[in-house]
PDB file of N, CA and C in Angstrom:
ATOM      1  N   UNK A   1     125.571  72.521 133.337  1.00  0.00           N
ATOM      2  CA  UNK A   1     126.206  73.618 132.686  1.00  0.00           C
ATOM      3  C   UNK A   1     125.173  74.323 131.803  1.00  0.00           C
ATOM      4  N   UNK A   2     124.927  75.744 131.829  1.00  0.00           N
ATOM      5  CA  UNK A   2     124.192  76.411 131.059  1.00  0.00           C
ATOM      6  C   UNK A   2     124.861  76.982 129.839  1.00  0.00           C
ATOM      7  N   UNK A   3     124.005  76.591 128.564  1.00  0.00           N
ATOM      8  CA  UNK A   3     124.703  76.689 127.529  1.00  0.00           C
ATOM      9  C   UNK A   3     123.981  78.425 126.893  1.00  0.00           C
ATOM     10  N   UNK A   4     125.012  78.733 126.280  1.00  0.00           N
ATOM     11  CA  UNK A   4     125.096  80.637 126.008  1.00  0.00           C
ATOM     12  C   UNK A   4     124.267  80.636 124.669  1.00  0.00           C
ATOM     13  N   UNK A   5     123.298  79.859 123.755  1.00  0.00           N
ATOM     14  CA  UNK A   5     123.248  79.355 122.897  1.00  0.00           C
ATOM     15  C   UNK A   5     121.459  80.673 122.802  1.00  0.00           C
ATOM     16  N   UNK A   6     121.357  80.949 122.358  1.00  0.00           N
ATOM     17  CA  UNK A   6     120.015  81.589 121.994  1.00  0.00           C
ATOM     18  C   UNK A   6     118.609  81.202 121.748  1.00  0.00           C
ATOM     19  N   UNK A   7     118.376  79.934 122.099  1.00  0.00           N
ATOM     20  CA  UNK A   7     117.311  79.075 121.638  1.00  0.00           C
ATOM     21  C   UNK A   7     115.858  79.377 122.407  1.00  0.00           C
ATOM     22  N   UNK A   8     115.925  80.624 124.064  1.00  0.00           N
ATOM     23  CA  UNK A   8     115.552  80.802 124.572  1.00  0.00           C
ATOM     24  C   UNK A   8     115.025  82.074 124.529  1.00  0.00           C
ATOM     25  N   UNK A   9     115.791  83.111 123.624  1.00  0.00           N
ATOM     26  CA  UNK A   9     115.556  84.441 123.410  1.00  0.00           C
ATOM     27  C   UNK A   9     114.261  84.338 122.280  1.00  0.00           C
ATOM     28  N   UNK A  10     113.792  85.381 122.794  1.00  0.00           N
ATOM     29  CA  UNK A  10     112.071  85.724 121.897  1.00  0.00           C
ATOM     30  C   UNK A  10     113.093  86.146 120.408  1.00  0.00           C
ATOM     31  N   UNK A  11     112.247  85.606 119.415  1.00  0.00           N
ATOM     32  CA  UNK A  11     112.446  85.796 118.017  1.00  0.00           C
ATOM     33  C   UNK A  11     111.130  87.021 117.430  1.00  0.00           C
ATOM     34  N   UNK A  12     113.025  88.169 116.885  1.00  0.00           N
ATOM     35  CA  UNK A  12     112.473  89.140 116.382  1.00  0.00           C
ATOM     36  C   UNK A  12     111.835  89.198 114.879  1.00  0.00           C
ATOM     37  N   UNK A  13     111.210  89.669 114.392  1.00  0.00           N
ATOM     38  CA  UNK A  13     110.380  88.852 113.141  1.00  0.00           C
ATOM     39  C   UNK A  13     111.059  90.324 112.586  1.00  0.00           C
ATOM     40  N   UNK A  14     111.675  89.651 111.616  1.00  0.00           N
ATOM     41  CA  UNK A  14     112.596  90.820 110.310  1.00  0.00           C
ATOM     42  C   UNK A  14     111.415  91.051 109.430  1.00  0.00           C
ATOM     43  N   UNK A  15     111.982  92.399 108.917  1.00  0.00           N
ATOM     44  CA  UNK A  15     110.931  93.501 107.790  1.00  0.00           C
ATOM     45  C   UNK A  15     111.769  93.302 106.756  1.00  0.00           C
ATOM     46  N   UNK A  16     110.678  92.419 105.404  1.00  0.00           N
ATOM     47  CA  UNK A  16     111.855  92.460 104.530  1.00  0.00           C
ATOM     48  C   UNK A  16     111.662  93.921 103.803  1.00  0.00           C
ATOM     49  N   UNK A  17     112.493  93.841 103.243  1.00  0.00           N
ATOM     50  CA  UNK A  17     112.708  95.187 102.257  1.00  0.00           C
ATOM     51  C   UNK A  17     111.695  95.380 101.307  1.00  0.00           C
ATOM     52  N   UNK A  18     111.442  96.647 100.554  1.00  0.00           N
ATOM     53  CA  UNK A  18     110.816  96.544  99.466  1.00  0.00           C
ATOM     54  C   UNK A  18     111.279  96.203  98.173  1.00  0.00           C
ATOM     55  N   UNK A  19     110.179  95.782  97.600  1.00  0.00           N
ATOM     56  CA  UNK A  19     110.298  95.175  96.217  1.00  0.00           C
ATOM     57  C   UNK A  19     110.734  95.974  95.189  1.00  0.00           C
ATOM     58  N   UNK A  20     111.132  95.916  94.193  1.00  0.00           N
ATOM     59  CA  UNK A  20     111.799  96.641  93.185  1.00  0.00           C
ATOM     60  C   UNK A  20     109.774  98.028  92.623  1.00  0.00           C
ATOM     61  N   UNK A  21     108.979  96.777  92.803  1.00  0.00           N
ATOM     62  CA  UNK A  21     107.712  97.519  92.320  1.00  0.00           C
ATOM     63  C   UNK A  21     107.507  98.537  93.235  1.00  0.00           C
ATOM     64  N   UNK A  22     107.403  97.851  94.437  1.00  0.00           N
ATOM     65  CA  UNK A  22     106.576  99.191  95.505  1.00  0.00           C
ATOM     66  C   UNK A  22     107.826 100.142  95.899  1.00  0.00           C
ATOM     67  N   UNK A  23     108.928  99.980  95.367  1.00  0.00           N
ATOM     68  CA  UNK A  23     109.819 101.062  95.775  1.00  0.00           C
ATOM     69  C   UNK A  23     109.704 102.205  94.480  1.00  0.00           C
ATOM     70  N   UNK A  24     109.138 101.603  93.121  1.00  0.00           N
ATOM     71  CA  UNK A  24     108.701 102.729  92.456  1.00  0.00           C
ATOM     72  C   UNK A  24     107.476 103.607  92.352  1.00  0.00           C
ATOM     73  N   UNK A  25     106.341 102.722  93.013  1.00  0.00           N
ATOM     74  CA  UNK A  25     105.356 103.004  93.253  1.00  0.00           C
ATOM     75  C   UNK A  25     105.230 104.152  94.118  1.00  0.00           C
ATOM     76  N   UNK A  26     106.377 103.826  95.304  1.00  0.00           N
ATOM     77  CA  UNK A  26     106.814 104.889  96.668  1.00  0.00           C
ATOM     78  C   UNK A  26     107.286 106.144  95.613  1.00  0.00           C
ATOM     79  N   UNK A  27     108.050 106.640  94.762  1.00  0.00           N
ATOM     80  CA  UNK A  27     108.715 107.414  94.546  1.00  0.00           C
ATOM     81  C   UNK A  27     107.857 107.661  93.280  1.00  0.00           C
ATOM     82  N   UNK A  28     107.497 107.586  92.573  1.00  0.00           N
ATOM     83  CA  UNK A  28     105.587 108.103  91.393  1.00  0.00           C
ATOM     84  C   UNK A  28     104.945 108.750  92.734  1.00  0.00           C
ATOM     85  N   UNK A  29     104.339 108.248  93.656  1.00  0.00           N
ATOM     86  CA  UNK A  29     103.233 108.733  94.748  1.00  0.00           C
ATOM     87  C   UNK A  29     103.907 109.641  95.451  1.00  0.00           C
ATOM     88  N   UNK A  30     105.348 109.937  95.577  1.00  0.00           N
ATOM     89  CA  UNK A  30     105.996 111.505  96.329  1.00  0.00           C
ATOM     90  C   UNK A  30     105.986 112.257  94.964  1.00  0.00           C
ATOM     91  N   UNK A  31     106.221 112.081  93.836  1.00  0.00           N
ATOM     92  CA  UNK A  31     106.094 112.885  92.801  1.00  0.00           C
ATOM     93  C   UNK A  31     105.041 113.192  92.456  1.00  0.00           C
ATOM     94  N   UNK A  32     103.876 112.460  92.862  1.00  0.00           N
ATOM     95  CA  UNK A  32     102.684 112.916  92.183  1.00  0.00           C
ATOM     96  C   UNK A  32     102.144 113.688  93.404  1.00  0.00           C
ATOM     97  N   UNK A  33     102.561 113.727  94.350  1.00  0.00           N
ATOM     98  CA  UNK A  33     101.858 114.313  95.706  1.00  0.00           C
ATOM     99  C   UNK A  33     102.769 115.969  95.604  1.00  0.00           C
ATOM    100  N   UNK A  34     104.154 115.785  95.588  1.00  0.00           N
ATOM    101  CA  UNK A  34     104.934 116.728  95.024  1.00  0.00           C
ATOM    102  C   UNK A  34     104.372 117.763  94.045  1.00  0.00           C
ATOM    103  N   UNK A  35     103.540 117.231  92.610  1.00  0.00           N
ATOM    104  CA  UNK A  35     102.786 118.358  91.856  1.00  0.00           C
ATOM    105  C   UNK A  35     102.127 118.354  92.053  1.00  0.00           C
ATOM    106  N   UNK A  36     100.708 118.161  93.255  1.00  0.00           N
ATOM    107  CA  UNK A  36      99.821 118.201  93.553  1.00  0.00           C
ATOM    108  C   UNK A  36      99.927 120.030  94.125  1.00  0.00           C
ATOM    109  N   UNK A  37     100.784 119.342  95.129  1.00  0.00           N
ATOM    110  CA  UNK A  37     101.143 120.434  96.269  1.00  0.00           C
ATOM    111  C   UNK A  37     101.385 121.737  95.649  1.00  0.00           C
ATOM    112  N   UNK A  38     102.258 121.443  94.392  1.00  0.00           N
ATOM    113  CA  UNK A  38     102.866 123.360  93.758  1.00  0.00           C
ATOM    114  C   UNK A  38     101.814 123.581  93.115  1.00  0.00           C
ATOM    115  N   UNK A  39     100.643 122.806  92.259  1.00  0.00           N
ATOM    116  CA  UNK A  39      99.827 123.551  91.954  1.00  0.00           C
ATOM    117  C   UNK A  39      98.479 124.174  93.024  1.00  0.00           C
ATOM    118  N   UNK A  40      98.700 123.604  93.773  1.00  0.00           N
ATOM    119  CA  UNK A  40      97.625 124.275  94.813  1.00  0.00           C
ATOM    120  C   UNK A  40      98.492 125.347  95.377  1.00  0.00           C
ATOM    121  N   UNK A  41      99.852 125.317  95.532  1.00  0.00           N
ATOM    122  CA  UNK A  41     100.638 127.018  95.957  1.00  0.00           C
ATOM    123  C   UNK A  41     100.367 127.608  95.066  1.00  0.00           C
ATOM    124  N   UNK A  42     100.439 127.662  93.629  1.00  0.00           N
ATOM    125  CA  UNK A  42     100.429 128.290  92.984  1.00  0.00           C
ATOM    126  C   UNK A  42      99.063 128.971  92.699  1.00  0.00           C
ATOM    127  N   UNK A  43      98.175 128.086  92.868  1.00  0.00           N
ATOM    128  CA  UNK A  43      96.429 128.635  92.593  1.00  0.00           C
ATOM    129  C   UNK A  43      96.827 130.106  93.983  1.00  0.00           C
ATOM    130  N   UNK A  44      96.351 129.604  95.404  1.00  0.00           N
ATOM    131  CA  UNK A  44      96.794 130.107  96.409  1.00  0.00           C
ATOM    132  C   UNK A  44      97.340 131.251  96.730  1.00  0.00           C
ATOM    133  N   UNK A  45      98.429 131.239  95.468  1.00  0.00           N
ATOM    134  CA  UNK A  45      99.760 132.683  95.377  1.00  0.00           C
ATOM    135  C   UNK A  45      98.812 133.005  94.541  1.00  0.00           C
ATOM    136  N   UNK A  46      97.855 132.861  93.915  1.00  0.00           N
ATOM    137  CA  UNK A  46      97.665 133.634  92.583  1.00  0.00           C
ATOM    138  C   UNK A  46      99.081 133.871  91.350  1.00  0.00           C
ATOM    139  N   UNK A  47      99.570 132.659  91.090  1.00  0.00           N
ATOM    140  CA  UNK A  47     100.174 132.433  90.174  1.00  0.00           C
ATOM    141  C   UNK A  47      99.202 131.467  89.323  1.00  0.00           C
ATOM    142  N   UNK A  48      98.510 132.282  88.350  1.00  0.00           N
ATOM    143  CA  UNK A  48      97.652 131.336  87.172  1.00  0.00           C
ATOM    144  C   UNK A  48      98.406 130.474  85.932  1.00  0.00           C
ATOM    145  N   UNK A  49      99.308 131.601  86.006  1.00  0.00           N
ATOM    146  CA  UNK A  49     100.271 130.824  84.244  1.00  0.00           C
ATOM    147  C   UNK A  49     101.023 129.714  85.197  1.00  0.00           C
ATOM    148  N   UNK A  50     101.539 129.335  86.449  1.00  0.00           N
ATOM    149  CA  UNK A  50     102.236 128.235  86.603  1.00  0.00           C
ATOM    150  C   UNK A  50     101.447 127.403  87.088  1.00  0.00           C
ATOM    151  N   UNK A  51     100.014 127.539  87.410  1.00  0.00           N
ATOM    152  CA  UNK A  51      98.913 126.934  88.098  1.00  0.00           C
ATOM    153  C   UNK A  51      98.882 125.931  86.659  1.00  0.00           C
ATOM    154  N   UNK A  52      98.332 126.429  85.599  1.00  0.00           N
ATOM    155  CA  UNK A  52      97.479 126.453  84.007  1.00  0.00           C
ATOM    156  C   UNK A  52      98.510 125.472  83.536  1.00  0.00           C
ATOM    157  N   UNK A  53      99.831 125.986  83.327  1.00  0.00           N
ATOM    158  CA  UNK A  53     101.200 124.887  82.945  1.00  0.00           C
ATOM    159  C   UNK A  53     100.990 123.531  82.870  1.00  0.00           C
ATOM    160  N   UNK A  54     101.139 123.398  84.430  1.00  0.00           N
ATOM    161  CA  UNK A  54     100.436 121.735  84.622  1.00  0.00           C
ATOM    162  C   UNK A  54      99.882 120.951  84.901  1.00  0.00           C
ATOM    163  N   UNK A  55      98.594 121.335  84.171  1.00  0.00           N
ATOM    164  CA  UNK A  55      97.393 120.685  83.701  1.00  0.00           C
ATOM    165  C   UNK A  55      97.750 120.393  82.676  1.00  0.00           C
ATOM    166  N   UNK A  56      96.876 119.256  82.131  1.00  0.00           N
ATOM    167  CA  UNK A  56      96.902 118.496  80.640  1.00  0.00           C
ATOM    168  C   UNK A  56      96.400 118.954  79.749  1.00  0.00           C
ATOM    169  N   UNK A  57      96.493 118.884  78.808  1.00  0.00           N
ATOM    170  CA  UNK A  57      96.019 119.494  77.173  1.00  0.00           C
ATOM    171  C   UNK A  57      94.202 119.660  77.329  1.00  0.00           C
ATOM    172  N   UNK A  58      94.047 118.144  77.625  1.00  0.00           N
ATOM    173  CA  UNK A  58      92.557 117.956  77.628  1.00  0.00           C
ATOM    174  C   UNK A  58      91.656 118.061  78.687  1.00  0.00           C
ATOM    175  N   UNK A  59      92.222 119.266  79.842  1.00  0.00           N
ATOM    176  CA  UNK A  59      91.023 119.326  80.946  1.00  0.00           C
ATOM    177  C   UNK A  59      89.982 119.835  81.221  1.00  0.00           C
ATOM    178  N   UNK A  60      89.180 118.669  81.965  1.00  0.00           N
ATOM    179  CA  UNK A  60      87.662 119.066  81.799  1.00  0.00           C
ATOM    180  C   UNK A  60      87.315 119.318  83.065  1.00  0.00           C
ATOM    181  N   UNK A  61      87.399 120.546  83.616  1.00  0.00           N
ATOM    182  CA  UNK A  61      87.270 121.484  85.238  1.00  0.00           C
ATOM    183  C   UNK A  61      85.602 121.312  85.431  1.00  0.00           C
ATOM    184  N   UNK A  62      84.898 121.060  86.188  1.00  0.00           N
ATOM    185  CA  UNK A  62      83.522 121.422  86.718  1.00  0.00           C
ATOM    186  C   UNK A  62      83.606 122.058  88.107  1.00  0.00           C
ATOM    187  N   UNK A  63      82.088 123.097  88.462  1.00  0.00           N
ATOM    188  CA  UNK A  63      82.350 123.280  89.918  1.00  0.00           C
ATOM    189  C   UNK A  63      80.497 123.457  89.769  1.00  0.00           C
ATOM    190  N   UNK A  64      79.960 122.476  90.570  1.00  0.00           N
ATOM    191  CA  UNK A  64      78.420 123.003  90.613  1.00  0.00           C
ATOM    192  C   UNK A  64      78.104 124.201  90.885  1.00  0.00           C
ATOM    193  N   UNK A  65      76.779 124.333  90.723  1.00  0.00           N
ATOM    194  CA  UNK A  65      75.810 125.680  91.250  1.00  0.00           C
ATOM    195  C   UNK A  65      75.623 126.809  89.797  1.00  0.00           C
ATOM    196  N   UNK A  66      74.729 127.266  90.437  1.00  0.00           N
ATOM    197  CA  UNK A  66      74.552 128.346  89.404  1.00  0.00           C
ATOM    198  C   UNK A  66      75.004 129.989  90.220  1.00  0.00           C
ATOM    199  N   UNK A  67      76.012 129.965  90.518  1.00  0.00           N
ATOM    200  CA  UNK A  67      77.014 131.120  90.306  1.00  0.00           C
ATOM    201  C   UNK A  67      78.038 131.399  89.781  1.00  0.00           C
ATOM    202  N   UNK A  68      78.756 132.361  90.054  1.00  0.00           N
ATOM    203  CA  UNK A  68      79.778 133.166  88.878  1.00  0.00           C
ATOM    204  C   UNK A  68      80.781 132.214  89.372  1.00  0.00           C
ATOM    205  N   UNK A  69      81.082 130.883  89.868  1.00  0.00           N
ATOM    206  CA  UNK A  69      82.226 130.063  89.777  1.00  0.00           C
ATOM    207  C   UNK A  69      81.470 128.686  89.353  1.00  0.00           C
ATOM    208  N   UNK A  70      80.403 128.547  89.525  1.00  0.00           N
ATOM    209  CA  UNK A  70      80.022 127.292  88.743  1.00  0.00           C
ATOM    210  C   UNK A  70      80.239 127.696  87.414  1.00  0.00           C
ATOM    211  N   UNK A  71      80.494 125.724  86.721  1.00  0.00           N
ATOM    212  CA  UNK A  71      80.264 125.951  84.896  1.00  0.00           C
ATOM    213  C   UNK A  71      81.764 125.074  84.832  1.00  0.00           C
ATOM    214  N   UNK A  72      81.604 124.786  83.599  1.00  0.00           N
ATOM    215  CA  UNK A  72      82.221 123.928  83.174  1.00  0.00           C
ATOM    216  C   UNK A  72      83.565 124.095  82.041  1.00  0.00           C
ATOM    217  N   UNK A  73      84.726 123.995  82.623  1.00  0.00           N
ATOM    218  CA  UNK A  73      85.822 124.289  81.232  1.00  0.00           C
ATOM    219  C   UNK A  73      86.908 123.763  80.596  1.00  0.00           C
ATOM    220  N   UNK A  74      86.803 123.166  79.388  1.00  0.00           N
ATOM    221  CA  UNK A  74      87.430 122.466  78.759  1.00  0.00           C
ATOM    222  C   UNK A  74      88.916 122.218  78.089  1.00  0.00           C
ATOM    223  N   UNK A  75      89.464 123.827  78.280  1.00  0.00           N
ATOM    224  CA  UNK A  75      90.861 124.118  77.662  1.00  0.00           C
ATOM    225  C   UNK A  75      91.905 124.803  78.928  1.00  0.00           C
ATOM    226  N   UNK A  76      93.180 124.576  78.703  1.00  0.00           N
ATOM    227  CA  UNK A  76      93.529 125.283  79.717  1.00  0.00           C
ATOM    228  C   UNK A  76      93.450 126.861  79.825  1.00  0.00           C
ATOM    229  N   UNK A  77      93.465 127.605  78.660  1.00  0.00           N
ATOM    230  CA  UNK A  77      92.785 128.756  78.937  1.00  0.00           C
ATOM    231  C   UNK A  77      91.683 129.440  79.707  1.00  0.00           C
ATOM    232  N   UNK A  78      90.710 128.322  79.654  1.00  0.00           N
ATOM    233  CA  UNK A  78      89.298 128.773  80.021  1.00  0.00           C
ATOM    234  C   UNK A  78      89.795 128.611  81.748  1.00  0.00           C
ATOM    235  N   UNK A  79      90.222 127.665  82.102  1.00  0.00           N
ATOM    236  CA  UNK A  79      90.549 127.182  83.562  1.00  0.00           C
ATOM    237  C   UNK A  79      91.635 128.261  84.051  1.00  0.00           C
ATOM    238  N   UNK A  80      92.617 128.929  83.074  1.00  0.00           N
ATOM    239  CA  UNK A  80      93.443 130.093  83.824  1.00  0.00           C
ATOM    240  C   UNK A  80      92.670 131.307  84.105  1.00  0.00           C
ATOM    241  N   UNK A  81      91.353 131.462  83.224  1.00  0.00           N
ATOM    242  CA  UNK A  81      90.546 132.815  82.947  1.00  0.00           C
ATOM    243  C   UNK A  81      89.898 132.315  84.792  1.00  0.00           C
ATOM    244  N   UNK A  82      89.451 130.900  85.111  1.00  0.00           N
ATOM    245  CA  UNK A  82      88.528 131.300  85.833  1.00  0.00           C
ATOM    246  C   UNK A  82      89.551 130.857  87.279  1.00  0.00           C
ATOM    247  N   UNK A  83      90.958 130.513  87.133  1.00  0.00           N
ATOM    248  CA  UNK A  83      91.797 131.089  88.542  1.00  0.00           C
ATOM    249  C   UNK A  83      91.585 132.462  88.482  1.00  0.00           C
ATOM    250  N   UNK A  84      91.786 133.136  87.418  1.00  0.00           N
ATOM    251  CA  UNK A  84      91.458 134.292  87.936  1.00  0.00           C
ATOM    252  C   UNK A  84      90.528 135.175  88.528  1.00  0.00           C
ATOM    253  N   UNK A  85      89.841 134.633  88.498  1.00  0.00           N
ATOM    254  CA  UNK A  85      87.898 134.740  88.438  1.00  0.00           C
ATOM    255  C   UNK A  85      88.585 134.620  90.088  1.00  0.00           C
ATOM    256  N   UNK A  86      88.607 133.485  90.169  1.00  0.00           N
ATOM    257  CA  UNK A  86      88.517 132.623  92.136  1.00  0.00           C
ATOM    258  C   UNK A  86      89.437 133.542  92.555  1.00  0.00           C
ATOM    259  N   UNK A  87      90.747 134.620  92.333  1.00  0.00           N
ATOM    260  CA  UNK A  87      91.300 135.030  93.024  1.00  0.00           C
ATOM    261  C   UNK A  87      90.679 136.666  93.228  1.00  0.00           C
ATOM    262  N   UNK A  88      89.938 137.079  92.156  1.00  0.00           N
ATOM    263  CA  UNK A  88      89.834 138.362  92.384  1.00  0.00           C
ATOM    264  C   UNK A  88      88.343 138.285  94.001  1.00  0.00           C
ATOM    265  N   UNK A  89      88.875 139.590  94.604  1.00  0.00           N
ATOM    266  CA  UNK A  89      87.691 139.888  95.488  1.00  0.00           C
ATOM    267  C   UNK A  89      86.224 140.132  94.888  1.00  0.00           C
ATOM    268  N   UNK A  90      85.174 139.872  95.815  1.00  0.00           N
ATOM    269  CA  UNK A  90      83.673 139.701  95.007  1.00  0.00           C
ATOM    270  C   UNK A  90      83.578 138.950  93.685  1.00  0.00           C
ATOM    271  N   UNK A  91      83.977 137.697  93.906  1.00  0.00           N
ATOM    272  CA  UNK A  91      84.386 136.605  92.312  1.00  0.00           C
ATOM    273  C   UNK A  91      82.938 136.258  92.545  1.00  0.00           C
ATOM    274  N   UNK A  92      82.270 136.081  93.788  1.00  0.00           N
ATOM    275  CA  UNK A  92      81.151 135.081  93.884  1.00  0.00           C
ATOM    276  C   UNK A  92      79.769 136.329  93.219  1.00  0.00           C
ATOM    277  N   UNK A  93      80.157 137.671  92.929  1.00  0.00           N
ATOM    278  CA  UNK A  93      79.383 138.458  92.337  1.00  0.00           C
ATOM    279  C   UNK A  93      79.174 138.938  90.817  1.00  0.00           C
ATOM    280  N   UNK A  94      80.726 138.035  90.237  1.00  0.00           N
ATOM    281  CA  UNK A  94      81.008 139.009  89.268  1.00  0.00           C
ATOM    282  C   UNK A  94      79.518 137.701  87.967  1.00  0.00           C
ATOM    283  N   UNK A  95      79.453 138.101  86.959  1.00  0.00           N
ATOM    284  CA  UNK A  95      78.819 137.119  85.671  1.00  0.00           C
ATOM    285  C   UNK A  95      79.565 136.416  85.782  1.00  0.00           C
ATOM    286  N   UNK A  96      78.969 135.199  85.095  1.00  0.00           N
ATOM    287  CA  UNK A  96      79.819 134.155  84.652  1.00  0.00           C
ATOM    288  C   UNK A  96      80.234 134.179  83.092  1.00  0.00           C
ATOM    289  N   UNK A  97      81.325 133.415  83.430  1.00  0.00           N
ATOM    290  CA  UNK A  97      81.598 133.333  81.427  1.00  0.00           C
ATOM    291  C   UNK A  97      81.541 132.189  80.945  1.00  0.00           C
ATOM    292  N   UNK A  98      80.958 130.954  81.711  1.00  0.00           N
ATOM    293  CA  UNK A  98      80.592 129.803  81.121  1.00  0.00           C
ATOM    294  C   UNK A  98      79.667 129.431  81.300  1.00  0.00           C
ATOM    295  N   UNK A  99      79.387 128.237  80.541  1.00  0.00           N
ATOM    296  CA  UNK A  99      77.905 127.442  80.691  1.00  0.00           C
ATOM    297  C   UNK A  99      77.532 127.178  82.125  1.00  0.00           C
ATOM    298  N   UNK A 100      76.874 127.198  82.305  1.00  0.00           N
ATOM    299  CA  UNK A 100      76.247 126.347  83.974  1.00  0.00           C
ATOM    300  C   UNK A 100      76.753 125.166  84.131  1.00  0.00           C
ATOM    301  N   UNK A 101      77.140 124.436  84.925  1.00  0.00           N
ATOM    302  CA  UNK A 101      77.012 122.636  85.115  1.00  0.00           C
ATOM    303  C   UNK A 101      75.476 122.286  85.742  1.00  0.00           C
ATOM    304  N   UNK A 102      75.080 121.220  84.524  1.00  0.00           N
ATOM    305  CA  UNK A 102      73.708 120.653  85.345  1.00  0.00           C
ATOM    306  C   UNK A 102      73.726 120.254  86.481  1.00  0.00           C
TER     307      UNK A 102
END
C-alpha cells in the first residue's frame, strides 16, 4: 500500500520575514532615495529655493577645476547663487564668485 504521506516531496526552503531592524532600514533608504530624487528634479527644473531648502545648515559643496563652476561653498546661499550659475546658458563662461578648489 502506498502511503499519501509527503516524505518524498522536495522541501521548499521558506523566506523568513524581515526583522523589525531591516524593515526600518528598508523604509529610511526609500526615504532617503525619495529626497535624493526631488532635489535633483528640482536642480534640473531650475527650482533653486526648493533645491537650497533641503540641504543642511552646514553645507560644504566643492566642484574641481579652475572654471566659473569650480570653487567651493559653505552656506546654503552661496550653493543657491551657484544653481543658478549651473542653470543659466554660457555658465561655463561667466566669472566666478568663489574661491577656486585646490
Amino acid at each position: 500500500m502506498v502511503s499519501a504521506a509527503s516524505d518524498s516531496s522536495p522541501q521548499v526552503p521558506s523566506i523568513a520575514p524581515p526583522n523589525e531592524l531591516e524593515e526600518s532600514e528598508m523604509l529610511y533608504s526609500y526615504f532617503v532615495e525619495k529626497s535624493i530624487r526631488k532635489s535633483f528634479d528640482d536642480v534640473n527644473n531650475h527650482r533653486w529655493d526648493a533645491a537650497a531648502k533641503a540641504l543642511a545648515s552646514h553645507v560644504h559643496h566643492r566642484v574641481g577645476g579652475a572654471h566659473a563652476l569650480g570653487g567651493e561653498r559653505h552656506d546654503k546661499e552661496a550653493l543657491r547663487r551657484w544653481f543658478e550659475r549651473l542653470g543659466r546658458p554660457g555658465a561655463s563662461r561667466a566669472a566666478p564668485s568663489t574661491v577656486p578648489a585646490p
